[in-house]
PDB file of N, CA and C in Angstrom:
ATOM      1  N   UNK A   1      14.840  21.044 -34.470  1.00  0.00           N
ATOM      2  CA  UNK A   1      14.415  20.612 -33.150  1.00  0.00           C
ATOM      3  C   UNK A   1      12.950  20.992 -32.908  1.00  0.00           C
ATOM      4  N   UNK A   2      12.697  22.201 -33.496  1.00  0.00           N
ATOM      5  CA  UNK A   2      11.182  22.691 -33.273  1.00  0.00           C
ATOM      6  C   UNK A   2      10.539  21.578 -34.000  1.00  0.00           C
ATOM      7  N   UNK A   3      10.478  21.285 -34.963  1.00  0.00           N
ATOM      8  CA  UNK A   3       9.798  20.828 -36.404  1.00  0.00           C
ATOM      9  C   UNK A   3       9.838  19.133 -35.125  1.00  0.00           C
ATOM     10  N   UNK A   4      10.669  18.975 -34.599  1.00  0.00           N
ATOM     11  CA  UNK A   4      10.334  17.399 -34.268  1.00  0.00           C
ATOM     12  C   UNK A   4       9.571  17.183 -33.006  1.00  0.00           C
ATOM     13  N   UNK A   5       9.860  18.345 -32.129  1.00  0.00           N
ATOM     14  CA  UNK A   5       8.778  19.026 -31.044  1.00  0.00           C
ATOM     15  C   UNK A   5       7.222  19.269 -31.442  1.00  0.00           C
ATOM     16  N   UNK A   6       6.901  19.608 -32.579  1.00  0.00           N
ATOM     17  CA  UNK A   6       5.648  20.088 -33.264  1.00  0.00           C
ATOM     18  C   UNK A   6       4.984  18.892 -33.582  1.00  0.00           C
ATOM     19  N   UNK A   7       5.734  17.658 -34.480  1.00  0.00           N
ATOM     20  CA  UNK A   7       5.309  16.684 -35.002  1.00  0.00           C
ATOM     21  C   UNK A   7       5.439  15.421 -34.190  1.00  0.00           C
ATOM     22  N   UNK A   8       5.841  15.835 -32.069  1.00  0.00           N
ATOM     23  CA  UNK A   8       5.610  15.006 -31.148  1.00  0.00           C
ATOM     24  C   UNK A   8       4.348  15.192 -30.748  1.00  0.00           C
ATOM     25  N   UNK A   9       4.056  16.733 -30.614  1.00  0.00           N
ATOM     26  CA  UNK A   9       2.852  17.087 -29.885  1.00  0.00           C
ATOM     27  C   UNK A   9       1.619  16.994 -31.371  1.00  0.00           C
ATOM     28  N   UNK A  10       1.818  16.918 -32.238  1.00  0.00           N
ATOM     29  CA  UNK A  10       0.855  16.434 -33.213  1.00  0.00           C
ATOM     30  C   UNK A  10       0.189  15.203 -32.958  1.00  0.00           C
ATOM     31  N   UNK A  11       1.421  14.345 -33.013  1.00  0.00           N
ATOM     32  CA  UNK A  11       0.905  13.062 -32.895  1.00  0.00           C
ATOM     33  C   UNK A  11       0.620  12.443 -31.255  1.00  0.00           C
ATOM     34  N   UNK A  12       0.589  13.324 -30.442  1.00  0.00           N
ATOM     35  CA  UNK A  12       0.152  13.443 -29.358  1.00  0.00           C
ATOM     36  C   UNK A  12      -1.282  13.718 -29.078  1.00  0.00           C
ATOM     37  N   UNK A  13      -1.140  14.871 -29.474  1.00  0.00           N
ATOM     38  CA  UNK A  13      -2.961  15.385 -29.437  1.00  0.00           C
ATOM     39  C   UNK A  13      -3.867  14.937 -31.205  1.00  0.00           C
ATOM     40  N   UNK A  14      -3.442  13.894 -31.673  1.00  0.00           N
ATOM     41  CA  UNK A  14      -4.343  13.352 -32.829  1.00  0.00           C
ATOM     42  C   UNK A  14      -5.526  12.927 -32.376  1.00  0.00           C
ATOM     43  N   UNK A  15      -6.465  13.799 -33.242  1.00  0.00           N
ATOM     44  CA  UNK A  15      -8.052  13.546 -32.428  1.00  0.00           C
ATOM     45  C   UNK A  15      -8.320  11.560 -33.029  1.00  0.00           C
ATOM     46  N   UNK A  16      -7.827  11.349 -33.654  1.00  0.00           N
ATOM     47  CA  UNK A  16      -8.024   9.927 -33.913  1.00  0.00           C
ATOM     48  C   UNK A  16      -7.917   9.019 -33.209  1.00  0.00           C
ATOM     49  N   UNK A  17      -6.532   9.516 -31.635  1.00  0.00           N
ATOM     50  CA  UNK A  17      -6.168   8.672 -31.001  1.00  0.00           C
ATOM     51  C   UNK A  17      -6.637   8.864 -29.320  1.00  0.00           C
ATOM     52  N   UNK A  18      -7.519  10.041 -29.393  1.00  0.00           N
ATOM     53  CA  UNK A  18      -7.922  10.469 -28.122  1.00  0.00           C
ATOM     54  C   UNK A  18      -8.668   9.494 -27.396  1.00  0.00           C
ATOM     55  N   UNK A  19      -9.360   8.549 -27.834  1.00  0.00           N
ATOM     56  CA  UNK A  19     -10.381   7.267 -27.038  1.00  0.00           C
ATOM     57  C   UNK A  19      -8.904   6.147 -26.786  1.00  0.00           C
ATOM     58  N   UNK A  20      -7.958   6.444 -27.529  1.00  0.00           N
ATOM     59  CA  UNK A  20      -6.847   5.481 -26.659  1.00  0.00           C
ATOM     60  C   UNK A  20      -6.067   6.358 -25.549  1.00  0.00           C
ATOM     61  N   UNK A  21      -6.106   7.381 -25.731  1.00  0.00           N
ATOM     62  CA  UNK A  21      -5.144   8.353 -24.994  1.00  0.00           C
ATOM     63  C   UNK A  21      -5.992   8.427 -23.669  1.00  0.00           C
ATOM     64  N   UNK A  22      -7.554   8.533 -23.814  1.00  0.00           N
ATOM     65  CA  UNK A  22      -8.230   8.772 -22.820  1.00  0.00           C
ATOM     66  C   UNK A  22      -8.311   7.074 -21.650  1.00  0.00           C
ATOM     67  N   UNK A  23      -8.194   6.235 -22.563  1.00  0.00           N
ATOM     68  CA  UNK A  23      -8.060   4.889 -21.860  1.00  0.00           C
ATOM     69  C   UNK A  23      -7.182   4.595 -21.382  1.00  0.00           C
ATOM     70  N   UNK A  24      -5.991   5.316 -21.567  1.00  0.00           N
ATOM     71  CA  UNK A  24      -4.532   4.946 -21.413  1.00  0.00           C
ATOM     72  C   UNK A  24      -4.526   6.025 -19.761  1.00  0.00           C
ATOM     73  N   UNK A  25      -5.283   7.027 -20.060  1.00  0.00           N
ATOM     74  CA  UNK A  25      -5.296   7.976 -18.410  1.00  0.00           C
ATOM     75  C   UNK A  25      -6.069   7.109 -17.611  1.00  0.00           C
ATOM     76  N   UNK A  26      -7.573   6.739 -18.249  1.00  0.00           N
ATOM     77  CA  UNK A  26      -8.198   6.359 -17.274  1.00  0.00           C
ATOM     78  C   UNK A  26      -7.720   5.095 -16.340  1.00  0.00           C
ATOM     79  N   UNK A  27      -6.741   4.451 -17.236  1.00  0.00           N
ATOM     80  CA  UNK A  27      -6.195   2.885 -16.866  1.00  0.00           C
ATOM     81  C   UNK A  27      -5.242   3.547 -15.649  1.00  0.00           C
ATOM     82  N   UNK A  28      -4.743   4.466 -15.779  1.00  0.00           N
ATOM     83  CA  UNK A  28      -3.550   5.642 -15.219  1.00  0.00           C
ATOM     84  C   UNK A  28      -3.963   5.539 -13.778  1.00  0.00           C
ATOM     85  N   UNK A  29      -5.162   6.196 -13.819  1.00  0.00           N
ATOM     86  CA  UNK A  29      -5.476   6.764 -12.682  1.00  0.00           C
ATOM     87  C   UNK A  29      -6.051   5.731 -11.761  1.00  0.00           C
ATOM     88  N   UNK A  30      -6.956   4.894 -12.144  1.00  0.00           N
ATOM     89  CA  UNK A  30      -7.118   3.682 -11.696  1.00  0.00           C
ATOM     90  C   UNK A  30      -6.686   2.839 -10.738  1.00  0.00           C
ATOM     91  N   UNK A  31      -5.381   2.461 -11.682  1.00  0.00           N
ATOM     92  CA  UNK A  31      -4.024   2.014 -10.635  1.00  0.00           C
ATOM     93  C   UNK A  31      -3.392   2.901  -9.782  1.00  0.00           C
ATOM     94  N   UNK A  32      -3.432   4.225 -10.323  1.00  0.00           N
ATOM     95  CA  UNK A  32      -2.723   4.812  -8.998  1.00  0.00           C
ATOM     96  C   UNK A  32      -3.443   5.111  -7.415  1.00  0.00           C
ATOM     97  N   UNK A  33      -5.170   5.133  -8.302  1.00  0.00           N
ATOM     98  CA  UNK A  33      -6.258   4.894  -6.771  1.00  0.00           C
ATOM     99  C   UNK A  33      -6.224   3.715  -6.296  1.00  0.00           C
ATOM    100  N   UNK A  34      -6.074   2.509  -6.724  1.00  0.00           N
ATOM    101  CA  UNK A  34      -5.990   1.484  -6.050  1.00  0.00           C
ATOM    102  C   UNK A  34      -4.962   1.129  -5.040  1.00  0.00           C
ATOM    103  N   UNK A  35      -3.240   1.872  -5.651  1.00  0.00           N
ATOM    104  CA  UNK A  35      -2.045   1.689  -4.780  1.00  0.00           C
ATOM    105  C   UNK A  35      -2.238   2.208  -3.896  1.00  0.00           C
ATOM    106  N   UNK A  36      -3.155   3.855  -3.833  1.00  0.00           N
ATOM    107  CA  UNK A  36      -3.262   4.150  -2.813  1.00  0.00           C
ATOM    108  C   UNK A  36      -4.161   3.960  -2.021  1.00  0.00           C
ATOM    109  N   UNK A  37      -5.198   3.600  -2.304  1.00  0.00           N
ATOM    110  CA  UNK A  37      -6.409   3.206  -1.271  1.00  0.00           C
ATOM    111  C   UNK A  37      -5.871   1.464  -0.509  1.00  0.00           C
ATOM    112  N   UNK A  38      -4.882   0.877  -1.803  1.00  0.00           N
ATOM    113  CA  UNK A  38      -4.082  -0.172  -0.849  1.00  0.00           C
ATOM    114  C   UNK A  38      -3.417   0.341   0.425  1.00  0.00           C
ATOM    115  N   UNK A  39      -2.773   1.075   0.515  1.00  0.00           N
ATOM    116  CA  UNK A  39      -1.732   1.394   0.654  1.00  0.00           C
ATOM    117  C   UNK A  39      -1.928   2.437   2.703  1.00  0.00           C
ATOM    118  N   UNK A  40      -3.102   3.294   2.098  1.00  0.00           N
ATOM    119  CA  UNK A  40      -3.927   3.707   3.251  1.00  0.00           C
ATOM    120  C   UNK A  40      -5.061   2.556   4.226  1.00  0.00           C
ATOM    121  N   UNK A  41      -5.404   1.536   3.313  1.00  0.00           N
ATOM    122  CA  UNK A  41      -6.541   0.587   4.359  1.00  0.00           C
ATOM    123  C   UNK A  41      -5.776  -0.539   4.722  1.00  0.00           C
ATOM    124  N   UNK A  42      -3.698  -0.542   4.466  1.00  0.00           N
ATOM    125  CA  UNK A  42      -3.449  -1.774   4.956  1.00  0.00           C
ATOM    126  C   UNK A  42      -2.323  -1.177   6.300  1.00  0.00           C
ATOM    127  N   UNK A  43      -2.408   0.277   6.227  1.00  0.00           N
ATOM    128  CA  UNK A  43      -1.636   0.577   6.845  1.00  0.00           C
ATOM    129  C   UNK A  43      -1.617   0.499   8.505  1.00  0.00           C
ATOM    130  N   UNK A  44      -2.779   0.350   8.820  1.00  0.00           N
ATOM    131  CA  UNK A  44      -2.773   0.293  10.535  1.00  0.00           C
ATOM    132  C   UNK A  44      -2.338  -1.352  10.808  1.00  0.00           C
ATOM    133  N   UNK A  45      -2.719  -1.793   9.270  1.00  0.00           N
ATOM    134  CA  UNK A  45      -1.882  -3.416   9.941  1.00  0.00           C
ATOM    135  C   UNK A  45      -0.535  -3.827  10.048  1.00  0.00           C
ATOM    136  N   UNK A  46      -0.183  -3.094   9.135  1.00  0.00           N
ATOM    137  CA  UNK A  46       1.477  -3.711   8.535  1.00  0.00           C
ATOM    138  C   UNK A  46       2.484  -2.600   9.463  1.00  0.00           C
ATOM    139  N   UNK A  47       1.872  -1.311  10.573  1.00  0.00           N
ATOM    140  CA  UNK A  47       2.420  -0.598  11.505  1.00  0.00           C
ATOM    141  C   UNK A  47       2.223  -1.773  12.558  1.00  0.00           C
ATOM    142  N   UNK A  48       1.102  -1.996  12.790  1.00  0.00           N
ATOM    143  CA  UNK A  48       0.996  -3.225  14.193  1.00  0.00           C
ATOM    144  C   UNK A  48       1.821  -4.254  13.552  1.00  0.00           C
ATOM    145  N   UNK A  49       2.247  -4.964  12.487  1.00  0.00           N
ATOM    146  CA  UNK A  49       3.022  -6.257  12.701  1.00  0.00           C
ATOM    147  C   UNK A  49       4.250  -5.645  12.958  1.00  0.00           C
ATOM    148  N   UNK A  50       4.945  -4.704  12.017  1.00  0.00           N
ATOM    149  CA  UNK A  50       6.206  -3.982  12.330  1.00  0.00           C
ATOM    150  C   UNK A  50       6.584  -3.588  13.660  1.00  0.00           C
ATOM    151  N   UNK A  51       5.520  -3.297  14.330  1.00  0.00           N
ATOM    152  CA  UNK A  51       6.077  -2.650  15.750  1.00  0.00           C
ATOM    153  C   UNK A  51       6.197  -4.027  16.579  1.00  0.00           C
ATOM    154  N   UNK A  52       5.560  -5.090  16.628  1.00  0.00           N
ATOM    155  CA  UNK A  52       5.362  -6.187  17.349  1.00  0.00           C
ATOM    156  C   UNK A  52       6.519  -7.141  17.096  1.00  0.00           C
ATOM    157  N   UNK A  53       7.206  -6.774  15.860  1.00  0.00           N
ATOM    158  CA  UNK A  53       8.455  -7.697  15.213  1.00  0.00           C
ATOM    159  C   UNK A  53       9.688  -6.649  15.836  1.00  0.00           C
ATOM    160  N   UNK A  54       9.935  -5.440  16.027  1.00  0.00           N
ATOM    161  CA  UNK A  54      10.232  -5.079  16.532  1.00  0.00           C
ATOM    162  C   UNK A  54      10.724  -5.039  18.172  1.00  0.00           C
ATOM    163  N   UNK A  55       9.506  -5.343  18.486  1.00  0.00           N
ATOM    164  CA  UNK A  55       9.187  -5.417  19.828  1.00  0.00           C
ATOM    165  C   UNK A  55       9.597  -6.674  20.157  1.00  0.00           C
ATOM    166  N   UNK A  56       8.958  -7.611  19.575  1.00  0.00           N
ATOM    167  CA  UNK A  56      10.208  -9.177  20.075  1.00  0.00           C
ATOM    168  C   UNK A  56      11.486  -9.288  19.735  1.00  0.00           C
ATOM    169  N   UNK A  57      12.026  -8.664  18.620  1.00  0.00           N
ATOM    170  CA  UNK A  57      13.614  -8.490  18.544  1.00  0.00           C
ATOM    171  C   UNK A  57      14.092  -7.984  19.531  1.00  0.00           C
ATOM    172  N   UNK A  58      13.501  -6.680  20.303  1.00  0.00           N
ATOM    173  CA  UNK A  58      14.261  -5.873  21.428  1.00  0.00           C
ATOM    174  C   UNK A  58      14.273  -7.415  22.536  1.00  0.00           C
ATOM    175  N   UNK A  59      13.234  -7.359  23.098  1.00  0.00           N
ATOM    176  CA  UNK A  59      13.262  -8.676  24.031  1.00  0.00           C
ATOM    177  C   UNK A  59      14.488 -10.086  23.985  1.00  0.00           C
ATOM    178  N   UNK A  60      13.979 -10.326  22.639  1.00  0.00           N
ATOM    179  CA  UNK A  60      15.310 -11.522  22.174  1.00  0.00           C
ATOM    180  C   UNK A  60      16.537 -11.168  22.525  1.00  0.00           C
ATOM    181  N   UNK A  61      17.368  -9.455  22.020  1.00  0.00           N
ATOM    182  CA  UNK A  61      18.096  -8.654  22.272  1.00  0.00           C
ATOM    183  C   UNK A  61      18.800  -8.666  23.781  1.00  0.00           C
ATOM    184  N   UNK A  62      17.406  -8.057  24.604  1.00  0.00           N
ATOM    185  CA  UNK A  62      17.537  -7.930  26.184  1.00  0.00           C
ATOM    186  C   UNK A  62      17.649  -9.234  26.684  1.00  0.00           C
ATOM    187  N   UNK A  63      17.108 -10.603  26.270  1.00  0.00           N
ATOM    188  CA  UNK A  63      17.678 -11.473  27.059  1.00  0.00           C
ATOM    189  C   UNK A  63      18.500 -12.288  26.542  1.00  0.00           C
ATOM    190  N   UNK A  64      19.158 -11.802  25.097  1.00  0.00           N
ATOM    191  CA  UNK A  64      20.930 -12.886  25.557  1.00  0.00           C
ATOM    192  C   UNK A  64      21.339 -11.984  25.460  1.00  0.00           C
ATOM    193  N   UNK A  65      21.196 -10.647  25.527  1.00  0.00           N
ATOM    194  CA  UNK A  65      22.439 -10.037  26.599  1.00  0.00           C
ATOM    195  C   UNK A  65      23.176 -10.094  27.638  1.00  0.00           C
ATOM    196  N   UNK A  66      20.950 -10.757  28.714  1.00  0.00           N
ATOM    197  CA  UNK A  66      21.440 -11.040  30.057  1.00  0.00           C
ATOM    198  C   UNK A  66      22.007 -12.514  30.093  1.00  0.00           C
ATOM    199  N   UNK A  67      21.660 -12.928  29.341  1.00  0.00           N
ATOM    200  CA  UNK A  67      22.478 -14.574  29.687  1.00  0.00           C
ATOM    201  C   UNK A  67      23.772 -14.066  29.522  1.00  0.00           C
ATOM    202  N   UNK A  68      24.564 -13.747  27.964  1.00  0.00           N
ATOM    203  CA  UNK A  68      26.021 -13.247  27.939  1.00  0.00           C
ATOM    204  C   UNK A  68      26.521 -12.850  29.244  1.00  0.00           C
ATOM    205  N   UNK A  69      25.769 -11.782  29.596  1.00  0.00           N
ATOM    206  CA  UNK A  69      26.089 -11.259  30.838  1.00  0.00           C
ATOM    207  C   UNK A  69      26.608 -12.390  32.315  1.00  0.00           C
ATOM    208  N   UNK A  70      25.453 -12.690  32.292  1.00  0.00           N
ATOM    209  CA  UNK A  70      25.460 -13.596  33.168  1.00  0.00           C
ATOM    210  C   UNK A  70      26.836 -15.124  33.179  1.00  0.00           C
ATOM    211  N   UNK A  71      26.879 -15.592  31.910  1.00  0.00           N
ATOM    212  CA  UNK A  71      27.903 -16.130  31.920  1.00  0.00           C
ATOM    213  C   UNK A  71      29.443 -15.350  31.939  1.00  0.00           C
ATOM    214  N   UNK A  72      29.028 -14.458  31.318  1.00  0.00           N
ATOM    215  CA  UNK A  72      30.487 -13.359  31.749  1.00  0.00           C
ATOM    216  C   UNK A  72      31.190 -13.372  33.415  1.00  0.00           C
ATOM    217  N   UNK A  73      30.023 -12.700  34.182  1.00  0.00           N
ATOM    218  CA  UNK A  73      30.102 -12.669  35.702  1.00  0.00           C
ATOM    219  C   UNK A  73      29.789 -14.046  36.863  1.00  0.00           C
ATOM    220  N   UNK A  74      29.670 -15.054  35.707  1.00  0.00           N
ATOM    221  CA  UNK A  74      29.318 -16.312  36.756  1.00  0.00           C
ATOM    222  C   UNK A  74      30.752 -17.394  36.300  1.00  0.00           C
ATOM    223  N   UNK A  75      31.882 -16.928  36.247  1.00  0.00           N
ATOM    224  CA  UNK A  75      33.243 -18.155  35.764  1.00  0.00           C
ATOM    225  C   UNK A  75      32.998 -19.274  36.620  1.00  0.00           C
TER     226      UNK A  75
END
């Protein structure tokens, strides 16, 4: 188990493969700044559509309730 642990991290840290290993982080990190800089500059928008979709469901909600209602108490 050691011997296959040794000859993972060998071929892990092979100085031959470090300009792919290093491209393979830099590609890494990249995407993960982009999800998040997506993710933070779309956020005050996609809170305002959510709350506003929200906000007309309650309404839709509150008024066929009152119609239900209303036909309930008007036979």
């Amino acid at each position: 188990m050691e011997l296959r642990a040794l000859e993972l991290a060998i071929r892990i840290l092979d100085p031959r493969k470090w300009k792919l290993r290093l491209a393979q982080l830099g590609g890494g990190i990249l995407a993960t700044l982009w999800i998040w800089f997506r993710a933070v500059d779309h956020a005050d928008v996609d809170r305002a559509v959510r709350d506003a979709k929200r906000a007309e469901r309650r309404e839709r909600i509150r008024a066929r309730s009152a119609e239900l209602e209303r036909q309930h108490l008007a036979p």
